[in-house]
N, C-alpha and C. Protein backbone atom coordinates (compact mmCIF):
# COMPACT_ATOMS: atom_id res chain seq x y z
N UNK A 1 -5.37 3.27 -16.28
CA UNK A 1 -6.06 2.13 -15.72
C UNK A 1 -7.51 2.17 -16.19
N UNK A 2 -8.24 0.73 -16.55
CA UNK A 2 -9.28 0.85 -16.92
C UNK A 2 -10.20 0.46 -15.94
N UNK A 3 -11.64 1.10 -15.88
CA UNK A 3 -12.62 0.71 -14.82
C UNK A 3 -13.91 0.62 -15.36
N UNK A 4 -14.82 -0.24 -14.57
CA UNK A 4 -16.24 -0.40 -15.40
C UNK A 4 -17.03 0.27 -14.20
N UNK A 5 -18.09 1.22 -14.95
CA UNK A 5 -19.06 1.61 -14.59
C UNK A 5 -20.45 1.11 -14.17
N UNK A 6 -21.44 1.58 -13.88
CA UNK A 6 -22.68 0.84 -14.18
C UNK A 6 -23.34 2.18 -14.23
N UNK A 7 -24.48 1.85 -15.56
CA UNK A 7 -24.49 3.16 -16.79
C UNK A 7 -26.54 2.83 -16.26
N UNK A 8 -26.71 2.54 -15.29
CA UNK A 8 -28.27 2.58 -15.24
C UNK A 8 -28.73 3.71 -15.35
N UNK A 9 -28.25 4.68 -14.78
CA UNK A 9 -29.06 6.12 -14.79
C UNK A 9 -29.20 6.73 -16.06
N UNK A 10 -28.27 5.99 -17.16
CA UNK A 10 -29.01 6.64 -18.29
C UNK A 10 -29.51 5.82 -18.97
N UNK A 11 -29.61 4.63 -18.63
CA UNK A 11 -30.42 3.50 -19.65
C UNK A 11 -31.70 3.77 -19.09
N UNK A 12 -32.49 4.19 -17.61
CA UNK A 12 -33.23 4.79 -17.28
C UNK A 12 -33.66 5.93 -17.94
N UNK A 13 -33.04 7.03 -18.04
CA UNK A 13 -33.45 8.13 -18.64
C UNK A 13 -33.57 8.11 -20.33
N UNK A 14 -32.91 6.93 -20.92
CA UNK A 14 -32.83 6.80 -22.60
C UNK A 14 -34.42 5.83 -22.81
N UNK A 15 -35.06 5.66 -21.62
CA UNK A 15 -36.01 5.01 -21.90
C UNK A 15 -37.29 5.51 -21.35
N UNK A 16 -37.27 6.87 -20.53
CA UNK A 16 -38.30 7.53 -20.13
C UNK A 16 -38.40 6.41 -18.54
N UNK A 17 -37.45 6.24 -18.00
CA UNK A 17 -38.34 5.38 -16.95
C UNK A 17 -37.52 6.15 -15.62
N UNK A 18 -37.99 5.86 -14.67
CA UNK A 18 -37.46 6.69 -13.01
C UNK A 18 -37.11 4.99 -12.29
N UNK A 19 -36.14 5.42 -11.39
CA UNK A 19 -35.43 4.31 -10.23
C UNK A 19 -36.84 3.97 -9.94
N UNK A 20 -37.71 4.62 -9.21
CA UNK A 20 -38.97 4.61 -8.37
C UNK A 20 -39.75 3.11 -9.01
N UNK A 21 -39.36 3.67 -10.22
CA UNK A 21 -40.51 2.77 -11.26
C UNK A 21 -39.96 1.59 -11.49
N UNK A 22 -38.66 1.21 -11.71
CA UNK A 22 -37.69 -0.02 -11.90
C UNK A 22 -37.80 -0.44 -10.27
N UNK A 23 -37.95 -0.19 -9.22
CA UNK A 23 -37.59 -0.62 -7.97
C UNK A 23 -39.06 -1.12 -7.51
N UNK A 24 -40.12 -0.68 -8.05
CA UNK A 24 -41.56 -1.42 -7.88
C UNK A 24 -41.69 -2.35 -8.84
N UNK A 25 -41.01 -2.17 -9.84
CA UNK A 25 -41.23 -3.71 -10.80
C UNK A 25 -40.76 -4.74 -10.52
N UNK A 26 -38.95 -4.60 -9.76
CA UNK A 26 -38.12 -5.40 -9.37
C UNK A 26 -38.38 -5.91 -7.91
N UNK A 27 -39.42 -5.59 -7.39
CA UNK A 27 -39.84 -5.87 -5.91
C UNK A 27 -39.55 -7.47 -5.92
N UNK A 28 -39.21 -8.05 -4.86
CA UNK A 28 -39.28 -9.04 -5.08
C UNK A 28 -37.94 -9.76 -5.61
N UNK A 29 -36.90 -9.42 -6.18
CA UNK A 29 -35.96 -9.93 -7.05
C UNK A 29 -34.70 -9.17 -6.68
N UNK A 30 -34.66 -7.65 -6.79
CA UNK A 30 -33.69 -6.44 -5.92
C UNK A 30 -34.49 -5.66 -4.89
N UNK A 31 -34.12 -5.57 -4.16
CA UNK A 31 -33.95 -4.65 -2.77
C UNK A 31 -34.16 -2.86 -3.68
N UNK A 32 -34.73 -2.24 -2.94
CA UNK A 32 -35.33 -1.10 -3.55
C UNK A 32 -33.99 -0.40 -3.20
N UNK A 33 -33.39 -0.92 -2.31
CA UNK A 33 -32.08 0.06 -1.79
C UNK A 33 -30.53 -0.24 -3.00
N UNK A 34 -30.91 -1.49 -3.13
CA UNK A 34 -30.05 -1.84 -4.36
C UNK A 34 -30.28 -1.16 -5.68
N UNK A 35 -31.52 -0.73 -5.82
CA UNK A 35 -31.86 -0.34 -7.14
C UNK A 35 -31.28 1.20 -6.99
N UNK A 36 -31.40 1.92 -6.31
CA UNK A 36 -31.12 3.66 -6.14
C UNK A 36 -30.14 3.89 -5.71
N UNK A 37 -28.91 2.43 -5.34
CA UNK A 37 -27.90 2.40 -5.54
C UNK A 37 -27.14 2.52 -7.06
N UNK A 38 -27.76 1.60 -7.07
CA UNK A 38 -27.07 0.82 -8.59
C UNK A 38 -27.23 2.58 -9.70
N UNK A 39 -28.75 3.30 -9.72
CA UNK A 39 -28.83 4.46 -10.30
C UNK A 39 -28.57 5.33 -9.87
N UNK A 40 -28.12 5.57 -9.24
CA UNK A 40 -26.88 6.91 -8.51
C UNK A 40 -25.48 6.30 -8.81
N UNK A 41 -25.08 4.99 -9.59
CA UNK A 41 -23.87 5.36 -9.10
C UNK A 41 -22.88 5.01 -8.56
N UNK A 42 -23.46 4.36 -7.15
CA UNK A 42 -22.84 4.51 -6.14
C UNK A 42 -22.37 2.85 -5.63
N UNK A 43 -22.23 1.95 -6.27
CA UNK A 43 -22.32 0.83 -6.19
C UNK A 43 -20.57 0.68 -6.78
N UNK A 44 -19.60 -0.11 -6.34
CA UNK A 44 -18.36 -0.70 -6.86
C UNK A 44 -18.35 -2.08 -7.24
N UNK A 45 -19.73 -2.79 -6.94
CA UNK A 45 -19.52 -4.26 -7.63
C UNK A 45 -20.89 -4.92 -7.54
N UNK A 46 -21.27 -5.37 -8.53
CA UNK A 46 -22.84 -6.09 -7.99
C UNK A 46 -23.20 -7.60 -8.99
N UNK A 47 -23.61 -8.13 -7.90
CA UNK A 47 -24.21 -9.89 -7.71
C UNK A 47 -24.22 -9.98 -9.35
N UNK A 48 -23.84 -11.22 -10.05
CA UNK A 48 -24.51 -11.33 -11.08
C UNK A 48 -25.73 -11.53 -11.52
N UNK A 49 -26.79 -12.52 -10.36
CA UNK A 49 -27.70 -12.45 -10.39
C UNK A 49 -28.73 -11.26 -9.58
N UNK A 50 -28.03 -10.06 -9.73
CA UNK A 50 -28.83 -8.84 -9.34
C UNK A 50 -28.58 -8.08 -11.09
N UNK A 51 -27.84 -8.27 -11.00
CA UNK A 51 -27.68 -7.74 -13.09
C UNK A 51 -28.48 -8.29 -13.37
N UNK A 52 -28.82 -9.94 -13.44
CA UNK A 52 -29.95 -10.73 -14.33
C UNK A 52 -31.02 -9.88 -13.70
N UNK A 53 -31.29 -10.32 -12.94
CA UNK A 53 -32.54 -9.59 -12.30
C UNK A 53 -33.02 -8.17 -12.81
N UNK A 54 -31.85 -7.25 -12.56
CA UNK A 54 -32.05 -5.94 -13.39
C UNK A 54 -32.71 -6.10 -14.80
N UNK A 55 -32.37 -6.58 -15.41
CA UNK A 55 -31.72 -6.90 -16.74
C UNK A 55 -33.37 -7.07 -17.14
N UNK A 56 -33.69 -8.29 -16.66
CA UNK A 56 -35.03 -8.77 -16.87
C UNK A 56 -36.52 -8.05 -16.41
N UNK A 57 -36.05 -6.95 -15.28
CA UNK A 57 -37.10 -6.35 -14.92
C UNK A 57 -37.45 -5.61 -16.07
N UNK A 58 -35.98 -4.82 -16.71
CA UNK A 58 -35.70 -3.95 -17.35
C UNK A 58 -36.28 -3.94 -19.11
N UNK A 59 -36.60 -5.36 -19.25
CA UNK A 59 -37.02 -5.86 -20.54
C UNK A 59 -38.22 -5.95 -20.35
N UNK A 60 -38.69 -6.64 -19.07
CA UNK A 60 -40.38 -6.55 -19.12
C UNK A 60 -41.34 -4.93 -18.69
N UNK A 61 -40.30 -3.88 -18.61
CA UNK A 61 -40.81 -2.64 -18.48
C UNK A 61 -40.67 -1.90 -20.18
N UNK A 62 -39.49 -2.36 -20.99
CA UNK A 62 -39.91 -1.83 -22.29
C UNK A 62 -39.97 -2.46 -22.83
N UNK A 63 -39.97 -3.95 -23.04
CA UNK A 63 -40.65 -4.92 -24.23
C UNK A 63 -39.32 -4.96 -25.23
N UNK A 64 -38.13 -4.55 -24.78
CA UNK A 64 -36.27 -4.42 -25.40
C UNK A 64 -35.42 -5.52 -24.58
N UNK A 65 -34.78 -6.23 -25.20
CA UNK A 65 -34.00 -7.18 -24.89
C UNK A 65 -32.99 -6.14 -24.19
N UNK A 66 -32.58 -6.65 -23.14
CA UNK A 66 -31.55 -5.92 -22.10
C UNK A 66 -30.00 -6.38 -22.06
N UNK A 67 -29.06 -6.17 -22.73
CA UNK A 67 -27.82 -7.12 -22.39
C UNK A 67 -26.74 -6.29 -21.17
N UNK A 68 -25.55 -6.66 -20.58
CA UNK A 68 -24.96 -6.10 -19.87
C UNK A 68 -24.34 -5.11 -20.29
N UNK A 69 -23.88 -4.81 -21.50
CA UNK A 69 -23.23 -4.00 -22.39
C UNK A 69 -24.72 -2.87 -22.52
N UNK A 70 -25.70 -2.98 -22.09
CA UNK A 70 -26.48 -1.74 -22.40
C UNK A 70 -26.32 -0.87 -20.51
N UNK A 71 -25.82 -1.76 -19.74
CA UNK A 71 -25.95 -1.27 -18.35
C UNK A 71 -24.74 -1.06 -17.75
N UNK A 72 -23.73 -1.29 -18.57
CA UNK A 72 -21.96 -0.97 -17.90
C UNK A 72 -21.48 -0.54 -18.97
N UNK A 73 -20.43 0.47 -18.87
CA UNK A 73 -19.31 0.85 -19.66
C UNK A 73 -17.75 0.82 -18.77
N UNK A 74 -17.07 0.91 -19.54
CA UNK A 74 -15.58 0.63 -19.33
C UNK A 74 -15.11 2.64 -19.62
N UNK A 75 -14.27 2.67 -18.60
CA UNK A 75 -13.77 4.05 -19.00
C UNK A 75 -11.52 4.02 -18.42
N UNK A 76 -11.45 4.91 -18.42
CA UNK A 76 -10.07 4.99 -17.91
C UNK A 76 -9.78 5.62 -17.71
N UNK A 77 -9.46 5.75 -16.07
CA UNK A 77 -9.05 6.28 -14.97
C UNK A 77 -7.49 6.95 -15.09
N UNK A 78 -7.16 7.99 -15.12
CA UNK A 78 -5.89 8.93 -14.99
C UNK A 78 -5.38 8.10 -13.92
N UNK A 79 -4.12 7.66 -13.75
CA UNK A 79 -3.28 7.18 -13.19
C UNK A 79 -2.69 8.01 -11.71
N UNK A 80 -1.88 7.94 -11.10
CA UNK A 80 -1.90 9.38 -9.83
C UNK A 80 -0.07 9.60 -10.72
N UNK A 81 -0.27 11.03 -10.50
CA UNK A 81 0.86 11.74 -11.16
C UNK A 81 1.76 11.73 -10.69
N UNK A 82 3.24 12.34 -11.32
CA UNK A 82 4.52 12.32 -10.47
C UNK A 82 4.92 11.94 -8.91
N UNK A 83 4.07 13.86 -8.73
CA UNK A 83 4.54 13.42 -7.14
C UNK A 83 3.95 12.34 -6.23
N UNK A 84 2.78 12.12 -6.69
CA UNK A 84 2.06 10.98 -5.99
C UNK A 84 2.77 9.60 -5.82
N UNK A 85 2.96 9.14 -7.25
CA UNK A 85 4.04 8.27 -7.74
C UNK A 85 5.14 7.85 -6.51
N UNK A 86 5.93 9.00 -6.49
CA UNK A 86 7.03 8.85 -5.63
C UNK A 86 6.36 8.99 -4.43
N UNK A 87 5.36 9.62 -3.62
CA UNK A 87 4.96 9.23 -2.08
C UNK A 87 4.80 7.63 -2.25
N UNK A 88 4.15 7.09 -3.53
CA UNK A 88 3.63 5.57 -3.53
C UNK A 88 4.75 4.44 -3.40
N UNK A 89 5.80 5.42 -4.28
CA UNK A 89 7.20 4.07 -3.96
C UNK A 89 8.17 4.68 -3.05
N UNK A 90 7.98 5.28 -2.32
CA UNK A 90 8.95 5.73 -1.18
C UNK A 90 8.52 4.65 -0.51
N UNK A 91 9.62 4.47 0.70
CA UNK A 91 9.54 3.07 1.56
C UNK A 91 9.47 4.07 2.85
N UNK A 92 8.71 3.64 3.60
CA UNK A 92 8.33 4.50 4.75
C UNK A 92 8.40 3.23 5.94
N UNK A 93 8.77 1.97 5.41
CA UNK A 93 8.76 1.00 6.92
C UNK A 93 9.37 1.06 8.22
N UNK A 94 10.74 1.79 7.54
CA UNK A 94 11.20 2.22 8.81
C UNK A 94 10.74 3.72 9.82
N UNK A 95 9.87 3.88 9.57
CA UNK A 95 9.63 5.22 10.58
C UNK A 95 9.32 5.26 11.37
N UNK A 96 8.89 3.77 11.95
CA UNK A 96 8.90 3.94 13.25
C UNK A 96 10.26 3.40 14.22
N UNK A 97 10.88 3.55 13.31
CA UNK A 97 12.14 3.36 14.40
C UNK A 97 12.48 4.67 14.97
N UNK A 98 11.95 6.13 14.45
CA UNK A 98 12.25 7.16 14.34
C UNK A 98 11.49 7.95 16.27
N UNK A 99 11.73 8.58 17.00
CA UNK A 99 11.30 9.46 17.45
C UNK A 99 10.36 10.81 16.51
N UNK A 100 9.35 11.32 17.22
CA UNK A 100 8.25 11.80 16.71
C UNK A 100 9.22 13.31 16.69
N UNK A 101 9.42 14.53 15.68
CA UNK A 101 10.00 15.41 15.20
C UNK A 101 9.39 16.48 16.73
N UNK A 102 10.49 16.95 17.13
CA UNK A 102 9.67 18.11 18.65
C UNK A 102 9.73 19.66 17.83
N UNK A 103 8.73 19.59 18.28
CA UNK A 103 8.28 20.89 17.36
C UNK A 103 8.77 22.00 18.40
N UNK A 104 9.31 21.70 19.67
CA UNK A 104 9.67 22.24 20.98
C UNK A 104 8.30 23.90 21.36
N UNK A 105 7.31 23.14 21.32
CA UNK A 105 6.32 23.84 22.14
C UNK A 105 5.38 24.61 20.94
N UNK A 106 5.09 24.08 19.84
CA UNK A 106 5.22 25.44 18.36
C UNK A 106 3.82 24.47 18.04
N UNK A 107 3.56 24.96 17.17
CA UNK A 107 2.02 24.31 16.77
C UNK A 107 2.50 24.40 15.24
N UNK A 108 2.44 22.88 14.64
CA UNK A 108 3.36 22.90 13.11
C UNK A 108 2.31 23.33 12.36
N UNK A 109 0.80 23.43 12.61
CA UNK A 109 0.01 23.88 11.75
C UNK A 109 0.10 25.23 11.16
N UNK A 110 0.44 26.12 12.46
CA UNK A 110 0.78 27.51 12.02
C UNK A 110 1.65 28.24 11.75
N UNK A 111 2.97 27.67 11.23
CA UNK A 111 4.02 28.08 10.99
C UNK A 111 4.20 27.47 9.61
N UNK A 112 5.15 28.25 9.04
CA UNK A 112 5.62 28.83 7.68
C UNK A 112 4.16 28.20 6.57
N UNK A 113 4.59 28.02 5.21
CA UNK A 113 3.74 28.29 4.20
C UNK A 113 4.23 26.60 3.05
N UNK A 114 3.14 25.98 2.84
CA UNK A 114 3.00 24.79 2.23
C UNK A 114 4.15 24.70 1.67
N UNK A 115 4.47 23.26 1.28
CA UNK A 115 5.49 23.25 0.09
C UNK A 115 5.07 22.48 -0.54
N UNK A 116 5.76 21.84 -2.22
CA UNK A 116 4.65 21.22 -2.72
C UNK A 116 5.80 20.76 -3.69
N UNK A 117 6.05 19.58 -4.56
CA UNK A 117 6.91 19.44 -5.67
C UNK A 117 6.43 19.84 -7.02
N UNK A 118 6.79 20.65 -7.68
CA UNK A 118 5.90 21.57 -9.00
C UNK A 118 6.27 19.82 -10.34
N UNK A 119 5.51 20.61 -11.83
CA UNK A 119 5.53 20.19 -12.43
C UNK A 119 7.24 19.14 -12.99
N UNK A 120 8.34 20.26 -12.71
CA UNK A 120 9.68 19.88 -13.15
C UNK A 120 10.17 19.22 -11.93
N UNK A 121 9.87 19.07 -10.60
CA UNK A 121 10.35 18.33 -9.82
C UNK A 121 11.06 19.56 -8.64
N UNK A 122 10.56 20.75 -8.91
CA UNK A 122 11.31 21.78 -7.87
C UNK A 122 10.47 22.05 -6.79
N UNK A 123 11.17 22.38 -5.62
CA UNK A 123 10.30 23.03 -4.72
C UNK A 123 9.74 24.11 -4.94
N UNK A 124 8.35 24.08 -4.38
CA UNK A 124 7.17 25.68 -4.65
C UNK A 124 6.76 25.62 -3.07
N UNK A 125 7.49 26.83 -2.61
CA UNK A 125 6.75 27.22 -1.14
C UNK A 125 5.73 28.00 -1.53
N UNK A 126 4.37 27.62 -0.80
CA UNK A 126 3.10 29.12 -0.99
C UNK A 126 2.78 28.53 -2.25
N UNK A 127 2.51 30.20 -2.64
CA UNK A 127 1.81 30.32 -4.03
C UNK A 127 2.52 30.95 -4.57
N UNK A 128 3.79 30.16 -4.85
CA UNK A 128 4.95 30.74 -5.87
C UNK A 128 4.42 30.10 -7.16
């Protein structure tokens, strides 16, 4: 699966400049909290006109035309593996027709040792 990034923290650093310094230029246009978002990272989707905005602060701090392709990249995400797979298409709707499993007085946390489906599809109790 493919996913887009937002690559500010190094178009920042490929240009000698700090969040601090982009978030006092952009006063006015982005939210200082948006900006140290956006360069950490930590952001999953943002305004188009907060990109323009970026974009333009970003040109009048180095005198460089700014396009979106200098502030996002595209990468691709590992997919979830086998066993995951099958927890994802197992059908679990009916479970609540089910009574809750009686552990008859036992605490399931502390009894016996993980199990896990290995690479070939076998059971691995522990650290077999």
């Amino acid at each position: 699966m493919r996913t887009v990034q937002f690559t500010l923290r190094h178009y920042l650093a490929a240009h000698g400049l700090s969040a601090y310094r982009l978030a006092q230029a952009a006063r006015g246009r982005v939210s200082e909290r948006t900006v140290y978002a956006l360069a950490r990272g930590e952001t999953s989707r943002v305004d188009l006109g907060t990109l323009g905005a970026v974009m333009s602060t970003l040109e009048e701090l180095t005198g460089e035309p700014v396009s979106p392709a200098d502030l996002l990249t595209a990468v691709t995400v590992p997919g979830p593996d086998r066993e995951a797979r099958a927890w994802l298409d197992g059908d679990a709707s009916r479970l609540g027709e089910f009574e809750p499993y009686d552990w008859g007085g036992s605490d399931p946390y502390t009894l016996g040792e993980p199990v896990r489906v290995g690479p070939d599809g076998e059971l691995v109790i522990g650290g077999e």
